[in-house]
PDB file of N, CA and C in Angstrom:
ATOM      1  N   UNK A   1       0.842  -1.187   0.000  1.00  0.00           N
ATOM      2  CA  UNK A   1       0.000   0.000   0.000  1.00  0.00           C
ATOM      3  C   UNK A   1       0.885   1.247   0.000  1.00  0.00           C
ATOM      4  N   UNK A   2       0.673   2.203  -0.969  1.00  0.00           N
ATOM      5  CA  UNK A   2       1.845   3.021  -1.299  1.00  0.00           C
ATOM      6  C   UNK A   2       3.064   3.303  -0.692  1.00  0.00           C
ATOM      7  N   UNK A   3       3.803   1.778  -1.484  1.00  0.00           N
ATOM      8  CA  UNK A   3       4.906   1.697  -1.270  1.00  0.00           C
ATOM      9  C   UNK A   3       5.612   1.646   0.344  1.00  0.00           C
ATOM     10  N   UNK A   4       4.908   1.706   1.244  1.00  0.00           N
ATOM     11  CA  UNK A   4       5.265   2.229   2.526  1.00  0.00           C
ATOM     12  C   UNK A   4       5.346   0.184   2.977  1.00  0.00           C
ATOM     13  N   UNK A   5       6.525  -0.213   4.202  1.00  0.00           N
ATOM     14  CA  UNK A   5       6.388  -1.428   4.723  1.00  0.00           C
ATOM     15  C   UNK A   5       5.233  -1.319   5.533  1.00  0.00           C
ATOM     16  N   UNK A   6       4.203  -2.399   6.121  1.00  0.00           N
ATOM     17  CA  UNK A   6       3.382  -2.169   7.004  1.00  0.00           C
ATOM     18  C   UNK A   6       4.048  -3.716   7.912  1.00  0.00           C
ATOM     19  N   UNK A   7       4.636  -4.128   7.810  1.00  0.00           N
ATOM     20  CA  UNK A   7       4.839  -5.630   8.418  1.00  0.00           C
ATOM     21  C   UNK A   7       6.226  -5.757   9.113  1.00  0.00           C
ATOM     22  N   UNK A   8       7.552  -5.110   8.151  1.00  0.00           N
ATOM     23  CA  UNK A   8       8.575  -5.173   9.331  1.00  0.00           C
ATOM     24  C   UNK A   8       8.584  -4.429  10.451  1.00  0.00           C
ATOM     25  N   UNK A   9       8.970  -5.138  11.468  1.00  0.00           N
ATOM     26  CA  UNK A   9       8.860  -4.557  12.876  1.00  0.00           C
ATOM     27  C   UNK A   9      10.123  -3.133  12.744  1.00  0.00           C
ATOM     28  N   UNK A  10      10.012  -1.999  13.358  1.00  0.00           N
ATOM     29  CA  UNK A  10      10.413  -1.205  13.726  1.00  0.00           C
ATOM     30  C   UNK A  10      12.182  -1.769  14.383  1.00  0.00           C
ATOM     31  N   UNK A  11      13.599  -0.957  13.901  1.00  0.00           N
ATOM     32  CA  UNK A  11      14.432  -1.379  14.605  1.00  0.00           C
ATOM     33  C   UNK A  11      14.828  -0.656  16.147  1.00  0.00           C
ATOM     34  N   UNK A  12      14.978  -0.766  16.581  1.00  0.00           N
ATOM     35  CA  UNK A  12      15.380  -0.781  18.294  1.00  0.00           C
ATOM     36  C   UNK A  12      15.516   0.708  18.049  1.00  0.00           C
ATOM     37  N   UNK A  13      16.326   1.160  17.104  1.00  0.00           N
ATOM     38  CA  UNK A  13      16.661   2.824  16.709  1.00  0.00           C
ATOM     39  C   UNK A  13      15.308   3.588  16.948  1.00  0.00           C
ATOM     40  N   UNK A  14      14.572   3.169  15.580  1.00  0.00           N
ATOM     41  CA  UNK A  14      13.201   3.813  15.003  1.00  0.00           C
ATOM     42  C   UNK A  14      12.674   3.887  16.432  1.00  0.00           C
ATOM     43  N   UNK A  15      12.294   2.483  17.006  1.00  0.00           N
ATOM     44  CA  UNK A  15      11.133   2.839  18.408  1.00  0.00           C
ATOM     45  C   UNK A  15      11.681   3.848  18.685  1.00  0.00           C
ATOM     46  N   UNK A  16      13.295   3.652  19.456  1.00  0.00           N
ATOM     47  CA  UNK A  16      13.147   4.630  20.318  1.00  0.00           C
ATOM     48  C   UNK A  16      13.534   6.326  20.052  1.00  0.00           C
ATOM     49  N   UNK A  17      13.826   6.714  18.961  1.00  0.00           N
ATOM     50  CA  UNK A  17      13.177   7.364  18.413  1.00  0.00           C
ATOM     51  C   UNK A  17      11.840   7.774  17.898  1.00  0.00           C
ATOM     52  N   UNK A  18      10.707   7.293  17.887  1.00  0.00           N
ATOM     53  CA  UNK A  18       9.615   7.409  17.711  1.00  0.00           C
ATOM     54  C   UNK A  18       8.999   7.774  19.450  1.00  0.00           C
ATOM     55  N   UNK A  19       9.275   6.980  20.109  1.00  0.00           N
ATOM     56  CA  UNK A  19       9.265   6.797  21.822  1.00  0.00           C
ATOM     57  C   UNK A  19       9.690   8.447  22.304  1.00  0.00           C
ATOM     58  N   UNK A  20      10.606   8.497  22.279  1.00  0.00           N
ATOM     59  CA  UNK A  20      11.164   9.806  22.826  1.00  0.00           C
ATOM     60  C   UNK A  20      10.524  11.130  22.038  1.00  0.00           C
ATOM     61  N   UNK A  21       9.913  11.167  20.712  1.00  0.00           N
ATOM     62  CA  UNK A  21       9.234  12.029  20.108  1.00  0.00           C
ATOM     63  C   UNK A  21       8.157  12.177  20.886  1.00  0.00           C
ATOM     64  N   UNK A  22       6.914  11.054  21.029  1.00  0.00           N
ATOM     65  CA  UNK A  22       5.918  11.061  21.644  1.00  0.00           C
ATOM     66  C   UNK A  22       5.889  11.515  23.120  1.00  0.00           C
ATOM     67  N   UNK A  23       6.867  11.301  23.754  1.00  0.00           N
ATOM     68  CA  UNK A  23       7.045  11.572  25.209  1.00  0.00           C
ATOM     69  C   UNK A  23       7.252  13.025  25.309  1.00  0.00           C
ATOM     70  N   UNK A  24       8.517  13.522  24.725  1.00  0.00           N
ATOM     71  CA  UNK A  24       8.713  14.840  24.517  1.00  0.00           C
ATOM     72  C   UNK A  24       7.642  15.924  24.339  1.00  0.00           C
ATOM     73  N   UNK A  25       6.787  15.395  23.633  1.00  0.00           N
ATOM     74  CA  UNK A  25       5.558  16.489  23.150  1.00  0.00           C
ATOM     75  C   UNK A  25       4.627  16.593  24.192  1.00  0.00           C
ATOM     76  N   UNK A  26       4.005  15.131  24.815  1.00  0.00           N
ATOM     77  CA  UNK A  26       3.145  15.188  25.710  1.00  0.00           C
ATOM     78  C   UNK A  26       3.945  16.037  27.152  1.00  0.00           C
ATOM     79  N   UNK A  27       5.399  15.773  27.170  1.00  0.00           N
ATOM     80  CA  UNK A  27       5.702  16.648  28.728  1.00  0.00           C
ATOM     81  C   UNK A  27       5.425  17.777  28.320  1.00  0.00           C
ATOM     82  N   UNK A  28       5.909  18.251  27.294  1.00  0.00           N
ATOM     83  CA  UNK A  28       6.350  19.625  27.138  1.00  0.00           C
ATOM     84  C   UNK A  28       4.697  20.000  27.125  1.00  0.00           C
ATOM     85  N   UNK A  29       3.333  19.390  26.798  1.00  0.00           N
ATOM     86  CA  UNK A  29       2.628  19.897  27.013  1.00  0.00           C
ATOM     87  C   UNK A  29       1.897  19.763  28.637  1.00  0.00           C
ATOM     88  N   UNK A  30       2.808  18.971  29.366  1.00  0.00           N
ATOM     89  CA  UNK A  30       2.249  18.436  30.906  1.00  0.00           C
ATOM     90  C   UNK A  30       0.908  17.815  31.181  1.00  0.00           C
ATOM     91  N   UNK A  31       0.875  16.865  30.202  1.00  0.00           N
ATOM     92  CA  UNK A  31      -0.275  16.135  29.909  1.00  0.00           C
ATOM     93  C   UNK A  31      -0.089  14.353  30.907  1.00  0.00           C
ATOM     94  N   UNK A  32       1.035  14.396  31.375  1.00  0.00           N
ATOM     95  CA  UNK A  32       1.980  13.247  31.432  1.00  0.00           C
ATOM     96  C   UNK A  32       0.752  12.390  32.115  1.00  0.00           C
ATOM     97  N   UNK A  33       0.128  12.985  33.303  1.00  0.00           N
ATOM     98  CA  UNK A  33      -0.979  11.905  33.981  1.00  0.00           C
ATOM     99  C   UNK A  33      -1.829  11.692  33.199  1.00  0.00           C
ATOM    100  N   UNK A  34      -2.588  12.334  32.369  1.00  0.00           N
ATOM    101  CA  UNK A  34      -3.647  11.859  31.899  1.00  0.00           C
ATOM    102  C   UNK A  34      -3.478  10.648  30.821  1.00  0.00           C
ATOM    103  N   UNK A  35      -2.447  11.032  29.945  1.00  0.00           N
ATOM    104  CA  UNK A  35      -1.807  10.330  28.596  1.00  0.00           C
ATOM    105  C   UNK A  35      -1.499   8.881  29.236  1.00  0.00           C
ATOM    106  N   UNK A  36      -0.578   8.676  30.706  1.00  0.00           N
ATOM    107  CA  UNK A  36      -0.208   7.632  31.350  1.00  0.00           C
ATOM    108  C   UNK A  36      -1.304   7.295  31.714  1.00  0.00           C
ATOM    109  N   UNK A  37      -2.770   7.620  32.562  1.00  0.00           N
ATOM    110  CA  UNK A  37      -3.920   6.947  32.565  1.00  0.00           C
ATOM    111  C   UNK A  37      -4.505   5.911  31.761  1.00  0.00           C
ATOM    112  N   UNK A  38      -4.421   7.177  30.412  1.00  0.00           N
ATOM    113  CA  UNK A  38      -5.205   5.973  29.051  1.00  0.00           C
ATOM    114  C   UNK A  38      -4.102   4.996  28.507  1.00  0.00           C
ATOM    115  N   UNK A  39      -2.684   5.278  28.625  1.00  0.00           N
ATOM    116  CA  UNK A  39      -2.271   4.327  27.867  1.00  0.00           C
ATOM    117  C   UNK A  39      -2.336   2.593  28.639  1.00  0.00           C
ATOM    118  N   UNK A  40      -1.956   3.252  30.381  1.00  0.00           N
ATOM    119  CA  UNK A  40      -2.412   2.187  31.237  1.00  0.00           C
ATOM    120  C   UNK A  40      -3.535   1.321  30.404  1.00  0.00           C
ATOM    121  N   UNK A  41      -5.350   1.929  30.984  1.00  0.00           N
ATOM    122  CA  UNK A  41      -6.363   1.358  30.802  1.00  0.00           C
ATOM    123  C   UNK A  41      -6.892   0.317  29.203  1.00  0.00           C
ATOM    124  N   UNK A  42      -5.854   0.964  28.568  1.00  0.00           N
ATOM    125  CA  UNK A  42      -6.530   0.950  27.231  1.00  0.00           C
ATOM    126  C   UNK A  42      -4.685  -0.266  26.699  1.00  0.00           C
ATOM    127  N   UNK A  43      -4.321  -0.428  27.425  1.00  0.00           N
ATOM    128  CA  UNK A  43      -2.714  -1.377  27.072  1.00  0.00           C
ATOM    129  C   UNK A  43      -3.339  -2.784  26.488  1.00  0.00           C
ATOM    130  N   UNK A  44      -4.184  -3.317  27.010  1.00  0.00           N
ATOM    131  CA  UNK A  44      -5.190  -4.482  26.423  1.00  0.00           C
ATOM    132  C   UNK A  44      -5.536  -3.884  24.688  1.00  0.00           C
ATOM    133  N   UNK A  45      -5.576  -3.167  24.328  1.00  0.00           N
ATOM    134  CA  UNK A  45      -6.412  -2.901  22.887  1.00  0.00           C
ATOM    135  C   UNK A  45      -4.969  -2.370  22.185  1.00  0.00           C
ATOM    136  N   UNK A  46      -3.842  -2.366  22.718  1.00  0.00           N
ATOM    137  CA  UNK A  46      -3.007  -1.507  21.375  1.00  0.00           C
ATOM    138  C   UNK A  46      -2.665  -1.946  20.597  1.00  0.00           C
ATOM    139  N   UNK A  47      -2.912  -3.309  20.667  1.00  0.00           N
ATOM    140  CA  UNK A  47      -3.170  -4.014  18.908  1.00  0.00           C
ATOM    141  C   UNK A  47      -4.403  -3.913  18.101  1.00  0.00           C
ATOM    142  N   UNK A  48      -5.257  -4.182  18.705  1.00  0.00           N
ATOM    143  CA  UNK A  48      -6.790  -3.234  17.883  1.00  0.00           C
ATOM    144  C   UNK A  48      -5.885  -1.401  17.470  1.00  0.00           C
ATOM    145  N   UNK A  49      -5.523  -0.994  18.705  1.00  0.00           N
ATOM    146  CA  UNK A  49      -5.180   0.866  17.772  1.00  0.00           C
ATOM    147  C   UNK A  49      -4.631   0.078  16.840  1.00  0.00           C
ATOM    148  N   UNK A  50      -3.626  -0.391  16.813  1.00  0.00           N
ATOM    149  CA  UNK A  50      -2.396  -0.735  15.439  1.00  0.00           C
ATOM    150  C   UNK A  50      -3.635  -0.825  14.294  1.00  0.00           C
ATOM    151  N   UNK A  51      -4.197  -1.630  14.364  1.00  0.00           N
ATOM    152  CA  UNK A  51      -4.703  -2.415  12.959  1.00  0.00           C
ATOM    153  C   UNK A  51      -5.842  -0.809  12.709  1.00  0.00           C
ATOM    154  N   UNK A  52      -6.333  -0.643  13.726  1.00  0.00           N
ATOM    155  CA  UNK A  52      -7.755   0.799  13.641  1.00  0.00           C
ATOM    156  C   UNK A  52      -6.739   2.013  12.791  1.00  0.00           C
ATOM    157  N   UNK A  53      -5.270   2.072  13.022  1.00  0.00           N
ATOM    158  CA  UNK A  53      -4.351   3.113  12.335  1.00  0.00           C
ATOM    159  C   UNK A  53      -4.561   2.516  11.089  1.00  0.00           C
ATOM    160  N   UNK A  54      -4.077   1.668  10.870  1.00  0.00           N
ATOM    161  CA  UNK A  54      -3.995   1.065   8.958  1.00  0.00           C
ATOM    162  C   UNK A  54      -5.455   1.510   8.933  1.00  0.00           C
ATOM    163  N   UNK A  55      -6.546   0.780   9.105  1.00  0.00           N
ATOM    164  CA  UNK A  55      -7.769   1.046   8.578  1.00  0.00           C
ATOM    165  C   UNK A  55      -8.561   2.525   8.256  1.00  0.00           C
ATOM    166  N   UNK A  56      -7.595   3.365   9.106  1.00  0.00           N
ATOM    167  CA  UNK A  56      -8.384   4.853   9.282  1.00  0.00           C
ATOM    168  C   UNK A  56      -6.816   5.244   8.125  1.00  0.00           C
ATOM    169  N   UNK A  57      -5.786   5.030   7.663  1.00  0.00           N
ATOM    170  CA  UNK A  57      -5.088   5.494   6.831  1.00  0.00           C
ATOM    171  C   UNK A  57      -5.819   6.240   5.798  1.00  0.00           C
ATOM    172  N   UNK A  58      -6.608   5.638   4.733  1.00  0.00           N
ATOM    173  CA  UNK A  58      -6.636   6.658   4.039  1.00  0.00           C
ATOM    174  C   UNK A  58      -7.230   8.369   4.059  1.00  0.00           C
ATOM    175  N   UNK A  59      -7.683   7.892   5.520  1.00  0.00           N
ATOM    176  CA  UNK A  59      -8.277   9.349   6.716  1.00  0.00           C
ATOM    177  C   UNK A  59      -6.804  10.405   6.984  1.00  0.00           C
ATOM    178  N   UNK A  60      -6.486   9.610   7.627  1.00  0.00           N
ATOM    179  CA  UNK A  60      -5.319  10.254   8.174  1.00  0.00           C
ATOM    180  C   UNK A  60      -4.300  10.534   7.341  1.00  0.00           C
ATOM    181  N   UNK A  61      -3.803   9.969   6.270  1.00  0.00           N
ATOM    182  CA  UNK A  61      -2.688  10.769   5.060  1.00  0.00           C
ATOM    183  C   UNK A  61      -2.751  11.982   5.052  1.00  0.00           C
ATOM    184  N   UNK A  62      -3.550  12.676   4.741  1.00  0.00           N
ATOM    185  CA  UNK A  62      -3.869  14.041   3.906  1.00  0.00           C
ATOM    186  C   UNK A  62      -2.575  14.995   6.026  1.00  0.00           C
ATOM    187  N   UNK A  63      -3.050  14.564   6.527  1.00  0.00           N
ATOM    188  CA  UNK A  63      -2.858  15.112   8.253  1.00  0.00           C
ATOM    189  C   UNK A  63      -1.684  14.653   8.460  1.00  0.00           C
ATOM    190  N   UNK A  64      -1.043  13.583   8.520  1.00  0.00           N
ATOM    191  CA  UNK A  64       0.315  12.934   9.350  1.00  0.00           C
ATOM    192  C   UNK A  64       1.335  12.320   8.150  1.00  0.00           C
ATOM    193  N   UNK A  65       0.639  11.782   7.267  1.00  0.00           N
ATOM    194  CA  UNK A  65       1.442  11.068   6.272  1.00  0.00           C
ATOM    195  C   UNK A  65       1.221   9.430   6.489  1.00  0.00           C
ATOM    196  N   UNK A  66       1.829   8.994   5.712  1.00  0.00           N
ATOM    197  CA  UNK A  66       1.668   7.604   5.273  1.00  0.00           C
ATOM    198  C   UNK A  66       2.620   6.388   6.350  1.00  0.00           C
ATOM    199  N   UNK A  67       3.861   7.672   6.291  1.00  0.00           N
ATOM    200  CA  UNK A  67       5.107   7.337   6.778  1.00  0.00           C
ATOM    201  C   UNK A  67       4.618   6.778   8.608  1.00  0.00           C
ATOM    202  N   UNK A  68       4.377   7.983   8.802  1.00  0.00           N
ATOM    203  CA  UNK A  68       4.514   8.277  10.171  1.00  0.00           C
ATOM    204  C   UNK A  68       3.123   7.251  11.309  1.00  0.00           C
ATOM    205  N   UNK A  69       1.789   6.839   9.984  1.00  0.00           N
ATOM    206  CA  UNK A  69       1.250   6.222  10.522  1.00  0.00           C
ATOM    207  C   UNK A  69       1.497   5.137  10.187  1.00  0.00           C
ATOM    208  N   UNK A  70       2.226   4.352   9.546  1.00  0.00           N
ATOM    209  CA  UNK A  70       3.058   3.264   9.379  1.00  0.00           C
ATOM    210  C   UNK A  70       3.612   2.542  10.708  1.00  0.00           C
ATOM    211  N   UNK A  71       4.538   3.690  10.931  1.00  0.00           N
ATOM    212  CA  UNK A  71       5.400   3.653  12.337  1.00  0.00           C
ATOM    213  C   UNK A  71       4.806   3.808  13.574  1.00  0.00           C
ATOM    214  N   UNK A  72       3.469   4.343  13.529  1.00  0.00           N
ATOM    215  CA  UNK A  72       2.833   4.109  14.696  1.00  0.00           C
ATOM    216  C   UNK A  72       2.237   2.670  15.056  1.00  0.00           C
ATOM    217  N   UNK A  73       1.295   2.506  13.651  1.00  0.00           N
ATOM    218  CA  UNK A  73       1.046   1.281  14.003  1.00  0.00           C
ATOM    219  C   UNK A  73       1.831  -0.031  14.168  1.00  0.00           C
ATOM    220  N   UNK A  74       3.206   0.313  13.783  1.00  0.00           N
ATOM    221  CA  UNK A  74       4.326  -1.012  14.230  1.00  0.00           C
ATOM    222  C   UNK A  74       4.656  -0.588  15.747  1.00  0.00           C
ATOM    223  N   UNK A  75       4.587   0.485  16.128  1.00  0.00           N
ATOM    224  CA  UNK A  75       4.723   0.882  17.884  1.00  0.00           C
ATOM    225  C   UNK A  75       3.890   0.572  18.505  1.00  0.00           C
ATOM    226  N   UNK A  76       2.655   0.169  18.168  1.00  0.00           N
ATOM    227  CA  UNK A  76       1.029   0.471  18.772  1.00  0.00           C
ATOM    228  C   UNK A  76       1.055  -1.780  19.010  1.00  0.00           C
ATOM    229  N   UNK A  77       1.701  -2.274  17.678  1.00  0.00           N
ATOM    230  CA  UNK A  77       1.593  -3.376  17.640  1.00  0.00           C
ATOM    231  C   UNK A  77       1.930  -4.715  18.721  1.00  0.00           C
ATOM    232  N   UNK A  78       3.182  -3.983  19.489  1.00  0.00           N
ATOM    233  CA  UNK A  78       3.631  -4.580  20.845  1.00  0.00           C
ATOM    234  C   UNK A  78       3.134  -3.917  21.948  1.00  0.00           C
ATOM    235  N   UNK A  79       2.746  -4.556  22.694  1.00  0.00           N
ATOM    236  CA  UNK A  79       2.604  -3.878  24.470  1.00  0.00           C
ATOM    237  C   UNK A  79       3.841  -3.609  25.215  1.00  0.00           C
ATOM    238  N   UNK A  80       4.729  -4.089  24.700  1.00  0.00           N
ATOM    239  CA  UNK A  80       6.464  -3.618  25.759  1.00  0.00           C
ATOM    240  C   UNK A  80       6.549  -2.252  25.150  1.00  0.00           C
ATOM    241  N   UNK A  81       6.275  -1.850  23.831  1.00  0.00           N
ATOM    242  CA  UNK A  81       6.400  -0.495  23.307  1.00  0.00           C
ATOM    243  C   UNK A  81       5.543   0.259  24.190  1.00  0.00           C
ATOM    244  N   UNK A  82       4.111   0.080  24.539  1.00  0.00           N
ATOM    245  CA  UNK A  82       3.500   1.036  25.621  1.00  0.00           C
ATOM    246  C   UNK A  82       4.033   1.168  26.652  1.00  0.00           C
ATOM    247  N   UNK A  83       4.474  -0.075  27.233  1.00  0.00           N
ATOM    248  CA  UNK A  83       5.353   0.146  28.883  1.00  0.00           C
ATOM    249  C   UNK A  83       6.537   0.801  28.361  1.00  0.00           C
ATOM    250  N   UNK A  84       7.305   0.900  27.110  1.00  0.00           N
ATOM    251  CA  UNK A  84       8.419   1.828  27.087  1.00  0.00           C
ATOM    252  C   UNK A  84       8.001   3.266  27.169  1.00  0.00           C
ATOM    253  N   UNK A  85       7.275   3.714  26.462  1.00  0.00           N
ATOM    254  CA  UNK A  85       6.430   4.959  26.228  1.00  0.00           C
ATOM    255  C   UNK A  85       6.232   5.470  27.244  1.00  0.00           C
ATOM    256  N   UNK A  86       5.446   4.505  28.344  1.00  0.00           N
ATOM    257  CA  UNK A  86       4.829   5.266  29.430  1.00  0.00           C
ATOM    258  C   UNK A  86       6.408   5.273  30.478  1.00  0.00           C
ATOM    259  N   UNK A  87       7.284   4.537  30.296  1.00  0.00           N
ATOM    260  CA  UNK A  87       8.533   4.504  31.430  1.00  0.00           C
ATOM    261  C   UNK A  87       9.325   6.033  31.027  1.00  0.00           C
ATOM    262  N   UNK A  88       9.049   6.078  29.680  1.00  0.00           N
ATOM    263  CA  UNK A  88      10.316   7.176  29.285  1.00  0.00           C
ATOM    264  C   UNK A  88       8.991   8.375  29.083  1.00  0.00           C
ATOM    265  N   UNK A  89       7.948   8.419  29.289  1.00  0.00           N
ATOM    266  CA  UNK A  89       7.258   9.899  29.705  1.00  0.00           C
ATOM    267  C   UNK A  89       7.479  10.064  31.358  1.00  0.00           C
ATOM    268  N   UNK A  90       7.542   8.992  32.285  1.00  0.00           N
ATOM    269  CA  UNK A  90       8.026   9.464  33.570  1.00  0.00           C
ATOM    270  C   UNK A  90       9.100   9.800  33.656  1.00  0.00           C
ATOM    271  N   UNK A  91       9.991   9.393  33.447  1.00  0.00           N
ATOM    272  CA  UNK A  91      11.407   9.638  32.809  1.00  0.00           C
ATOM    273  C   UNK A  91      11.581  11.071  32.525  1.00  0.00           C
ATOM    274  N   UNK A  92      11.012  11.556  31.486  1.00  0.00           N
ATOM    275  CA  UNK A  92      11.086  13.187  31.215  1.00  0.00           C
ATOM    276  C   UNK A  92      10.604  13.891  32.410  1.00  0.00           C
ATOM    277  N   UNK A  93       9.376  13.478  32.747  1.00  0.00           N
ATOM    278  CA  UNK A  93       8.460  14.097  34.047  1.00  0.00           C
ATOM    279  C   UNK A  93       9.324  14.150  34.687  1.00  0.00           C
ATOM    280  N   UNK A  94       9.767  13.326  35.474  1.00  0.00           N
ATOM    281  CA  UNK A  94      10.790  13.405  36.973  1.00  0.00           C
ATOM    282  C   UNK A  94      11.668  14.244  36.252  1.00  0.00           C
ATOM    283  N   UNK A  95      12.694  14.323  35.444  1.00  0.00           N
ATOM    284  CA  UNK A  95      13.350  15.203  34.931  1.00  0.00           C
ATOM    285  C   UNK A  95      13.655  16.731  35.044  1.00  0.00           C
ATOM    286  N   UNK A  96      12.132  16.853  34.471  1.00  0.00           N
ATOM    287  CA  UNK A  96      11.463  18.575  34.217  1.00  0.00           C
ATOM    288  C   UNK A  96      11.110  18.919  35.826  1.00  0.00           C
ATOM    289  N   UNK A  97      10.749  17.807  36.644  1.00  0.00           N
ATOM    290  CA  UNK A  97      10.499  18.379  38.021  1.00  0.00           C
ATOM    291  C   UNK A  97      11.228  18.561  38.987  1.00  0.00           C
ATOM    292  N   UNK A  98      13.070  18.082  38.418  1.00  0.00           N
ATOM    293  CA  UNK A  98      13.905  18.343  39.439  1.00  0.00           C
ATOM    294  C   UNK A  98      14.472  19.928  39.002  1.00  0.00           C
ATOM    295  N   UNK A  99      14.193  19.912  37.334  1.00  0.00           N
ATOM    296  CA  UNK A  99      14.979  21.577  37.141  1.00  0.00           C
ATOM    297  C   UNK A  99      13.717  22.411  37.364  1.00  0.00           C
ATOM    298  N   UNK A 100      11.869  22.309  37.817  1.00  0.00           N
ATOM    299  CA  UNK A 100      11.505  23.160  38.258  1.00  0.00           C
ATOM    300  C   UNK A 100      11.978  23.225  39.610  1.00  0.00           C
ATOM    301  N   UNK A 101      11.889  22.481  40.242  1.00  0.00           N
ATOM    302  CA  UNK A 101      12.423  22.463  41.552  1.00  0.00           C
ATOM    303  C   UNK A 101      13.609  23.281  42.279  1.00  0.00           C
ATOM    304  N   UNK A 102      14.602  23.006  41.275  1.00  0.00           N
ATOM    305  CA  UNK A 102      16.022  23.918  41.149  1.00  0.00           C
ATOM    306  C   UNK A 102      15.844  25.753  41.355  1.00  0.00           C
ATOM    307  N   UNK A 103      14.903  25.908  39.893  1.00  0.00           N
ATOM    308  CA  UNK A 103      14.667  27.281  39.764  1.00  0.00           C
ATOM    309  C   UNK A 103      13.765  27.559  40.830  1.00  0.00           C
ATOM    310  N   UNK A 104      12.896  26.798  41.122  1.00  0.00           N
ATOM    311  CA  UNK A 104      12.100  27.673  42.476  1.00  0.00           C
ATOM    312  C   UNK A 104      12.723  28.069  43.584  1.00  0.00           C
ATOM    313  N   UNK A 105      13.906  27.404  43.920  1.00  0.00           N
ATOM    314  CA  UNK A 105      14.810  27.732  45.012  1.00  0.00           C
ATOM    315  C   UNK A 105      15.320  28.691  44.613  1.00  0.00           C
ATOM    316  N   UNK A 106      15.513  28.717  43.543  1.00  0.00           N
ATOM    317  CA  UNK A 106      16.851  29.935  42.962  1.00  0.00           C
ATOM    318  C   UNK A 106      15.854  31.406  42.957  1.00  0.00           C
ATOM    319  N   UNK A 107      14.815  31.102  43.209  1.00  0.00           N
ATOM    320  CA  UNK A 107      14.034  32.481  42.973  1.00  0.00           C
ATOM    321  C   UNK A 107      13.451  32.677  44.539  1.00  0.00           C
ATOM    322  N   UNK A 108      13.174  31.645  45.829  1.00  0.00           N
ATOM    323  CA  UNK A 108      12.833  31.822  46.710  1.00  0.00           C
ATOM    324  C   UNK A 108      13.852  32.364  47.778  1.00  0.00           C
TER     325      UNK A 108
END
């Protein structure tokens, strides 16, 4: 389906590159509990998302690309990829909360 792989698995690189994109965006928007809620509740179905991404593709091209929902749905396809996701958005979290932490002293 245009030209794009839908079947080889993602290499160790790509995830975690793809991983650290997704994490990055949600801290930087401080979404981290809620995003970690659903990915928790909903970790049973992220092979239904995988396959619901291919199926909603020709939706979503025109918005993200071909590429990029490709690579989701090979991320979406394992459950160790969600427990990575959700380990390395706490990961950033604790992060961002030791340098707010820092500056609040530095200003108190």
């Amino acid at each position: 389906m245009l030209g794009i792989d839908l079947y080889t698995d993602l290499t160790d690189e790509q995830r975690d590159a793809i991983v650290d994109s997704i994490a990055r965006k949600i801290v930087q928007r401080r979404l981290e509990m809620p995003v970690i809620l659903l990915l928790e509740t909903h970790k049973p179905l992220s092979f239904l998302a995988s396959q619901g991404l291919l199926v909603a593709m020709p939706f979503l091209i025109p918005l993200i690309g071909p590429e990029r929902i490709a690579d989701f749905s090979k991320l979406l396809r394992k459950r160790e990829n969600i427990d990575l996701l959700i380990q390395r958005i706490e990961n950033m979290a604790a992060g961002r909360g030791g340098l707010e932490s820092t500056a609040a002293e530095g200003q108190g």
